[in-house]
C-alpha atoms as a PDB file:
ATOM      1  CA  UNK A   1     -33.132  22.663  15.376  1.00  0.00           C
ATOM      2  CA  UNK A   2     -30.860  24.108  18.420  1.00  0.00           C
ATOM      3  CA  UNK A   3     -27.682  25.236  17.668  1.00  0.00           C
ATOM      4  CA  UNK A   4     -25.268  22.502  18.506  1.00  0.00           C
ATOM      5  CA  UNK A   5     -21.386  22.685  20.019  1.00  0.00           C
ATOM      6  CA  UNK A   6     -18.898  21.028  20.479  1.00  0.00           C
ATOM      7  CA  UNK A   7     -18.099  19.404  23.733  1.00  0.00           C
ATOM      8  CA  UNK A   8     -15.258  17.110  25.408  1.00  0.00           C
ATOM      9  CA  UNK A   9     -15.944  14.955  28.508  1.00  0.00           C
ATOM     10  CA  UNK A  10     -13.796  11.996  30.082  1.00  0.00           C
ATOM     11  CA  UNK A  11     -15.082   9.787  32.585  1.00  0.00           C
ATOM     12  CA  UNK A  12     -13.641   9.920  35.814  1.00  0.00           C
ATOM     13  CA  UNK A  13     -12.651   6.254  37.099  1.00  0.00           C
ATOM     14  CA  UNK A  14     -12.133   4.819  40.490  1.00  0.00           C
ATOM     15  CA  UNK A  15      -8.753   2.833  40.609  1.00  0.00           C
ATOM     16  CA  UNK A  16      -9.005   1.278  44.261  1.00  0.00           C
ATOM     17  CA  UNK A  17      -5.519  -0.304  44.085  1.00  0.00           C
ATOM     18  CA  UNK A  18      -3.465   1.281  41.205  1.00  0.00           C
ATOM     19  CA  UNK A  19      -0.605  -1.529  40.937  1.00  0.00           C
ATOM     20  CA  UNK A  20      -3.502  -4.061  39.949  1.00  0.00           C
ATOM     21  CA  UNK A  21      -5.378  -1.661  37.723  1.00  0.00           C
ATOM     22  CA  UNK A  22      -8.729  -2.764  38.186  1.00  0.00           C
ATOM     23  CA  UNK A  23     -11.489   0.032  37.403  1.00  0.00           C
ATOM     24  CA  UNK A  24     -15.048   0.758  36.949  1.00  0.00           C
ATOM     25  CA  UNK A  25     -16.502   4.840  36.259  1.00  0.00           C
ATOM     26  CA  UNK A  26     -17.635   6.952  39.062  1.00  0.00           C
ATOM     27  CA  UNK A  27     -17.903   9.960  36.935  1.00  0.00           C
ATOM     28  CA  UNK A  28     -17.913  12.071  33.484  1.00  0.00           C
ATOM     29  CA  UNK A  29     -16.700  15.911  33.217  1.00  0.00           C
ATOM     30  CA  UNK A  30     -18.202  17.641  30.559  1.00  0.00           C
ATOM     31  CA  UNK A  31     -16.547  21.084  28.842  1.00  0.00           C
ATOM     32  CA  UNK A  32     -17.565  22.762  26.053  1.00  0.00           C
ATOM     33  CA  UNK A  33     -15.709  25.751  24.836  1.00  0.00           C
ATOM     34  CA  UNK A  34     -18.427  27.905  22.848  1.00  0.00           C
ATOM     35  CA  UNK A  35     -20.340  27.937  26.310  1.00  0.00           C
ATOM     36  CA  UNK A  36     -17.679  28.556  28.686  1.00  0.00           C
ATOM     37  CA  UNK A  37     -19.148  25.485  30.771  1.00  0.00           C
ATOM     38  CA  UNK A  38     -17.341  22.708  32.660  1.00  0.00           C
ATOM     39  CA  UNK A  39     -18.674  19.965  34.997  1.00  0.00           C
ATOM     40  CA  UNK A  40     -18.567  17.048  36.489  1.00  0.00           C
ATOM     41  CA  UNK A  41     -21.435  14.723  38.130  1.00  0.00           C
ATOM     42  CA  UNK A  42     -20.112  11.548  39.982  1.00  0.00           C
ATOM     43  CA  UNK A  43     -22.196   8.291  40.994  1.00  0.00           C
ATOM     44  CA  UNK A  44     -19.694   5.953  43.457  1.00  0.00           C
ATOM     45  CA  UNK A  45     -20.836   2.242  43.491  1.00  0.00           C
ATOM     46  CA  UNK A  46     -20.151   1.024  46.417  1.00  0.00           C
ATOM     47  CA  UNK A  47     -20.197  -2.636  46.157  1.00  0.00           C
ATOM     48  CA  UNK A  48     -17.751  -2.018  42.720  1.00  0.00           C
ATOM     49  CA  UNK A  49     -15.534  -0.466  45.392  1.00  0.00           C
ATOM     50  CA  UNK A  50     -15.606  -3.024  47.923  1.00  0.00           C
ATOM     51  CA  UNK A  51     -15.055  -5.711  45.597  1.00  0.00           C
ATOM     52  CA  UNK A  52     -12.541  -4.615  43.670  1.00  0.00           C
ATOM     53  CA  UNK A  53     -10.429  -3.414  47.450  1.00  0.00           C
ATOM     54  CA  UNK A  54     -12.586  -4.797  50.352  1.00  0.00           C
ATOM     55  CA  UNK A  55     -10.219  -2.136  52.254  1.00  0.00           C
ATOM     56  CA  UNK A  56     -10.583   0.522  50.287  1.00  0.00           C
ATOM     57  CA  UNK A  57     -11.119   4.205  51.988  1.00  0.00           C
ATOM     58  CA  UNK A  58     -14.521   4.742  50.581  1.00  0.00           C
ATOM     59  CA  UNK A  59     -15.140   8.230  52.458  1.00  0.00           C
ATOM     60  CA  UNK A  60     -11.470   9.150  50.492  1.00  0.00           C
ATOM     61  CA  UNK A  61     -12.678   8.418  47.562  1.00  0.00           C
ATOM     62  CA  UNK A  62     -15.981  10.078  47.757  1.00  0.00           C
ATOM     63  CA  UNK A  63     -13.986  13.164  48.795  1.00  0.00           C
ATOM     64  CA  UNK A  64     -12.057  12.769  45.369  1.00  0.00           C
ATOM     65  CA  UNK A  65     -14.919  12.728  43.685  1.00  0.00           C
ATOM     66  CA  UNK A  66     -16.393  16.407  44.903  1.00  0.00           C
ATOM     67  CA  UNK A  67     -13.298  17.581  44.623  1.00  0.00           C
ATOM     68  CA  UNK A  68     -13.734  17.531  40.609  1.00  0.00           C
ATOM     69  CA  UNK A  69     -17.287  18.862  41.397  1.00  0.00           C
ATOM     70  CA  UNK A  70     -16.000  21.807  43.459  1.00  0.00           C
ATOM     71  CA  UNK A  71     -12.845  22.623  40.786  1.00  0.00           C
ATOM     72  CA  UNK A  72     -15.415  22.594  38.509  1.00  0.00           C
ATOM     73  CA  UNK A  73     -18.020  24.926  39.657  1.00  0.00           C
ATOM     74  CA  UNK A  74     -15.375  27.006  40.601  1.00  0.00           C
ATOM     75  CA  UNK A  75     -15.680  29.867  43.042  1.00  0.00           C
ATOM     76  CA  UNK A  76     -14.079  29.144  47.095  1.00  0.00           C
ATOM     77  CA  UNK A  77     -14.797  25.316  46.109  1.00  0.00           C
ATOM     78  CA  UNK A  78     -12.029  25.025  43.086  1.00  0.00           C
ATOM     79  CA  UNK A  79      -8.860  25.897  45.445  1.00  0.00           C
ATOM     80  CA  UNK A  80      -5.910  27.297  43.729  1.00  0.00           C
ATOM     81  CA  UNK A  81      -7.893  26.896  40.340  1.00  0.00           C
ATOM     82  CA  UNK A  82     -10.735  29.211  41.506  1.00  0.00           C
ATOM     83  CA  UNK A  83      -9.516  31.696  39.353  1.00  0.00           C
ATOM     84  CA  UNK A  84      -9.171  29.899  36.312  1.00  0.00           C
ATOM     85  CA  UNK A  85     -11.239  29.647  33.262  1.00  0.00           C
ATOM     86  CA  UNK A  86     -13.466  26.261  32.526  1.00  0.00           C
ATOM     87  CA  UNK A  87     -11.091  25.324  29.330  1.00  0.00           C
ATOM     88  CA  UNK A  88      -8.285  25.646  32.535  1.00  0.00           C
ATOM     89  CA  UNK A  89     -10.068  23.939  34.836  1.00  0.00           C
ATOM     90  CA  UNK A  90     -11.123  21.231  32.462  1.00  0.00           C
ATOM     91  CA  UNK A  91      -7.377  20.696  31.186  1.00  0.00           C
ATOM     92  CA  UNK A  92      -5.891  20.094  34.554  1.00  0.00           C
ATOM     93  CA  UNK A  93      -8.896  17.690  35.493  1.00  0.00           C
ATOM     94  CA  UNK A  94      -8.002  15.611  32.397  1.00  0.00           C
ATOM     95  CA  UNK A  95      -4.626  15.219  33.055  1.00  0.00           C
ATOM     96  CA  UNK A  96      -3.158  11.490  33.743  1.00  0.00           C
ATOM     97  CA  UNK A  97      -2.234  11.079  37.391  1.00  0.00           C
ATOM     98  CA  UNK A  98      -1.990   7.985  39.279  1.00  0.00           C
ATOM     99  CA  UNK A  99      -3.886   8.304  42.277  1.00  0.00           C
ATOM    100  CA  UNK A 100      -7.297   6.417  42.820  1.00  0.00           C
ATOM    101  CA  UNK A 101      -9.528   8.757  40.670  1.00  0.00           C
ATOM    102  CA  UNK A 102      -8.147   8.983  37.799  1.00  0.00           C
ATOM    103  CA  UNK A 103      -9.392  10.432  34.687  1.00  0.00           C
ATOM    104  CA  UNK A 104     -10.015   8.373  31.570  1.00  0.00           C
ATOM    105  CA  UNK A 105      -9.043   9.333  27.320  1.00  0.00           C
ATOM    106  CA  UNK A 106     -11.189  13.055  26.332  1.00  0.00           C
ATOM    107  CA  UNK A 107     -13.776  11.882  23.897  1.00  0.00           C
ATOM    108  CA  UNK A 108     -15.912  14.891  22.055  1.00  0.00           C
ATOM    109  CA  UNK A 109     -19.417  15.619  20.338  1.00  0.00           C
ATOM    110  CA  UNK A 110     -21.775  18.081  19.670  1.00  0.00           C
ATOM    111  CA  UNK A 111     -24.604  19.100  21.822  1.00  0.00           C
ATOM    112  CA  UNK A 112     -27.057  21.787  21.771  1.00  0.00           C
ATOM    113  CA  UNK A 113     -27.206  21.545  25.829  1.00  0.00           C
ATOM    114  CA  UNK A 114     -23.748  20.236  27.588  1.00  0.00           C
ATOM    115  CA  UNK A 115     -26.306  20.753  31.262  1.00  0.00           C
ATOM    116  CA  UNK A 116     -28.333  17.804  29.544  1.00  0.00           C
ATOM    117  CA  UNK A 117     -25.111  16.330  28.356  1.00  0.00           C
ATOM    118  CA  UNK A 118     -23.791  15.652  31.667  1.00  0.00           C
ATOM    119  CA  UNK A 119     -26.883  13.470  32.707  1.00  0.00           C
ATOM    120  CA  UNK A 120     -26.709  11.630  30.009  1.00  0.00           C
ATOM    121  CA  UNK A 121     -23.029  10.825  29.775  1.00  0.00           C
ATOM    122  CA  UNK A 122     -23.197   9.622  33.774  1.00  0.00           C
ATOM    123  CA  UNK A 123     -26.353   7.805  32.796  1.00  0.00           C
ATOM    124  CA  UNK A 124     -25.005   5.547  30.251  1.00  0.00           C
ATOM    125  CA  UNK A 125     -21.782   5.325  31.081  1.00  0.00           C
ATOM    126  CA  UNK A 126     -21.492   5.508  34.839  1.00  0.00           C
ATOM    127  CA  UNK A 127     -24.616   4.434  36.396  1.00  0.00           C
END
C-alpha cells in the first residue's frame, strides 16, 4: 500500500447574485502539506449560471475561476502570491470573501496521490 497524506480541499462555488445566495460548485482546490502541492480544477455549468442570474457575466466568472488555477500553479500566473508557498497560497484561496466565487468550509483526508485527488473531488462533487 502507498503511503498516504493528508490533504485539505474546499470547493470553489459560483454565487451569481450574492444578496440571494443561491449556489452550485464550479470547483475544488486541493493542498496537501507533506507534498508541497496545491491546486485547483474548475468545471462552470453554464445553464446553473444562467438560471440561477439569466444576466450573469459568464466570461467574469470564468476569469474567476483561472484565477484560482493560475494562484495556484504559481509562477507569473499567481500575481502578488507568486512567491508564496502552496500552504500560502492555499490559505488565502480559502478565505471567506463575498464576491461571486467564493470558496466553500476546508474539508480533509488522506491520499496517497492529491494529482488523482483533484479529479476525483471535481468529479463527484462538481461535475
Amino acid at each position: 500500500m502507498s503511503e498516504r497524506d493528508v490533504f485539505e480541499y474546499a470547493l470553489l462555488r459560483v454565487v451569481p447574485r450574492v444578496e440571494r445566495g443561491e449556489c452550485f460548485n464550479a470547483g475544488v482546490v486541493v493542498y496537501c502539506r507533506a507534498r508541497s502541492f496545491v491546486a485547483a480544477r474548475t468545471h462552470l455549468d453554464e445553464a446553473k449560471l444562467r438560471a440561477l442570474d439569466p444576466q450573469a457575466d459568464v466570461a467574469g466568472v470564468r476569469a474567476a475561476l483561472r484565477a484560482v488555477e493560475g494562484v495556484c500553479r504559481g509562477g507569473r500566473d499567481a500575481g502578488q502570491a507568486a512567491g508564496d508557498d502552496a500552504g500560502r497560497r492555499f490559505r488565502w484561496l480559502i478565505a471567506p470573501r463575498s464576491t461571486v466565487v467564493q470558496p466553500g468550509p476546508v474539508h480533509s483526508g488522506l491520499t496517497a496521490d492529491p494529482e488523482t485527488e483533484v479529479e476525483r473531488l471535481l468529479d463527484l462533487l462538481v461535475r
